[in-house]
C-alpha atoms as a PDB file:
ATOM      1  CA  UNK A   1       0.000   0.000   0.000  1.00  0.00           C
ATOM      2  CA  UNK A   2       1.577   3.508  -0.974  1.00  0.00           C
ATOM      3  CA  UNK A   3       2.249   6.171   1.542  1.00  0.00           C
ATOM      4  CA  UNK A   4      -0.793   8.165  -0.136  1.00  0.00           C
ATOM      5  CA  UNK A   5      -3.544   5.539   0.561  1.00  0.00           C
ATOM      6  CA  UNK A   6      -2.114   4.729   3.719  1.00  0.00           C
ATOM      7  CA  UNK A   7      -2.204   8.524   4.667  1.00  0.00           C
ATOM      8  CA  UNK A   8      -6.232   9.042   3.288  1.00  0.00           C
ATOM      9  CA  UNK A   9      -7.056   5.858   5.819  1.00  0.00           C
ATOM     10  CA  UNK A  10      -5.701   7.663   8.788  1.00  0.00           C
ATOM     11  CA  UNK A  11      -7.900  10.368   7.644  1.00  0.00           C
ATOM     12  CA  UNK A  12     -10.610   8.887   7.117  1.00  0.00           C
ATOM     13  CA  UNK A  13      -9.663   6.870  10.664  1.00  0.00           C
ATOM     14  CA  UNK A  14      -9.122  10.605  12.061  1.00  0.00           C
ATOM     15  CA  UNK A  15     -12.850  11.715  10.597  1.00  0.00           C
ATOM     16  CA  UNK A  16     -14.951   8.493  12.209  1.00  0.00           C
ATOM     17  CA  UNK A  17     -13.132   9.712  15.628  1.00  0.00           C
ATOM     18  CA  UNK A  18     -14.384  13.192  15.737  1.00  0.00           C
ATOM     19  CA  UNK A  19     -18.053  12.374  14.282  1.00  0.00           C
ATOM     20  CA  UNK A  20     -18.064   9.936  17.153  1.00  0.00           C
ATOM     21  CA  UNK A  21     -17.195  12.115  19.897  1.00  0.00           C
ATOM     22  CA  UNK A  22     -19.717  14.814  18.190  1.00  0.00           C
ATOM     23  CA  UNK A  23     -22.205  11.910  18.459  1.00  0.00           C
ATOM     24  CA  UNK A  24     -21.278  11.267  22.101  1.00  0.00           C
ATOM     25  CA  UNK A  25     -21.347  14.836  23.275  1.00  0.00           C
ATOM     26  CA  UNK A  26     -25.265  14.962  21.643  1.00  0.00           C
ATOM     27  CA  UNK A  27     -25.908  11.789  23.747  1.00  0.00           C
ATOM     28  CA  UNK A  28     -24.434  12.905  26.638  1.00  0.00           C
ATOM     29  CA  UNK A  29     -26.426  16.914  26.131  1.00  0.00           C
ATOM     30  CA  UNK A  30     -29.693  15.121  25.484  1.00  0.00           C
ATOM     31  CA  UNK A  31     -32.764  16.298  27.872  1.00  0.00           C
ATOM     32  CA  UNK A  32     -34.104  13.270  29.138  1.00  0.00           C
ATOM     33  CA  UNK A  33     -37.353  15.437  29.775  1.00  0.00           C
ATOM     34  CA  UNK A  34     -37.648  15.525  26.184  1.00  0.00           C
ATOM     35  CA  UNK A  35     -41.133  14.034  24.817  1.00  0.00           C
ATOM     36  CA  UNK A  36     -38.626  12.578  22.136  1.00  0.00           C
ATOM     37  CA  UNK A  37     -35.918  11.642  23.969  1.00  0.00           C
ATOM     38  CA  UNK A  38     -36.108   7.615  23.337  1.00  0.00           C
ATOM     39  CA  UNK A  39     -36.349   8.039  19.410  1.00  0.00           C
ATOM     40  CA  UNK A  40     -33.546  10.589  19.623  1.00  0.00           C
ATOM     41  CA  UNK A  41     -31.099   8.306  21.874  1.00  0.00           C
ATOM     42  CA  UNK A  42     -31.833   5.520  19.840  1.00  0.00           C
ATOM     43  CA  UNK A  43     -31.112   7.458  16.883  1.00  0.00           C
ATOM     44  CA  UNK A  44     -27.643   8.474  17.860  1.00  0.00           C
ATOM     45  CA  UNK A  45     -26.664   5.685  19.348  1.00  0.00           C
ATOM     46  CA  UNK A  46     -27.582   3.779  15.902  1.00  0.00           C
ATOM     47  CA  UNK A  47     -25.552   6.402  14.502  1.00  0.00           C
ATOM     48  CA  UNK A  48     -22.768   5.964  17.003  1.00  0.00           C
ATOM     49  CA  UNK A  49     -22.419   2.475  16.188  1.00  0.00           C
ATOM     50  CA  UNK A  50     -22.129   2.960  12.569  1.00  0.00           C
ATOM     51  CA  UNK A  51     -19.064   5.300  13.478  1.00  0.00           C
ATOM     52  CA  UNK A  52     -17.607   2.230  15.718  1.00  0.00           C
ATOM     53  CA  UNK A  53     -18.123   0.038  12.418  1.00  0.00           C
ATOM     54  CA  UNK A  54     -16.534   2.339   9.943  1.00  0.00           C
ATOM     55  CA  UNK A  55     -13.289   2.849  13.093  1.00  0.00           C
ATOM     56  CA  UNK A  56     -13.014  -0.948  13.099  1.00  0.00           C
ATOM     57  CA  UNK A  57     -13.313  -1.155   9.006  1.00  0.00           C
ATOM     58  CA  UNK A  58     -10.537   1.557   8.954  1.00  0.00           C
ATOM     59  CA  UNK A  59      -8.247   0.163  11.935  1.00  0.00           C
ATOM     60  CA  UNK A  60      -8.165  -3.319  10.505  1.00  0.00           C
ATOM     61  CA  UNK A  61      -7.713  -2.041   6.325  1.00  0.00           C
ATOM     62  CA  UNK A  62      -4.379  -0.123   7.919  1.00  0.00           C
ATOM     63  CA  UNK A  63      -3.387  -3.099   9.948  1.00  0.00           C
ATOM     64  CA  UNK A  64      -2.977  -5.164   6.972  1.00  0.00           C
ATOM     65  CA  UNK A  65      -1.317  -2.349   5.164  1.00  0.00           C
ATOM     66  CA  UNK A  66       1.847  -2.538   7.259  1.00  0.00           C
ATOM     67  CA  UNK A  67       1.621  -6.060   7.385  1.00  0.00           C
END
């Protein structure tokens, strides 16, 4: 794998990090008053989990790149 493709993974690596602490901060700022607030945790945490999904797809596509 070329140091260019190897360097757009860890960006793409460095992306899914920050959307998931955005998506973490939301959870964490959510009013649990809220009439909503059980469709809107679910959604982010269904969001949140996509984001752990794309980290492992990225962690284990640069793992075999320095293998």
């Amino acid at each position: 794998m070329s140091k260019k493709q190897l360097s757009v993974l860890n960006a793409n690596l460095h992306q899914a990090e920050i959307i998931k602490t955005r998506l973490e901060q939301q959870m964490d700022n959510l009013d649990v008053t809220d009439i909503h607030y059980d469709k809107k945790i679910s959604d982010l945490q269904r969001r949140l989990d996509t984001q752990y999904d794309k980290i492992d797809e990225v962690e284990e596509a640069i793992a075999v790149s320095r293998r």
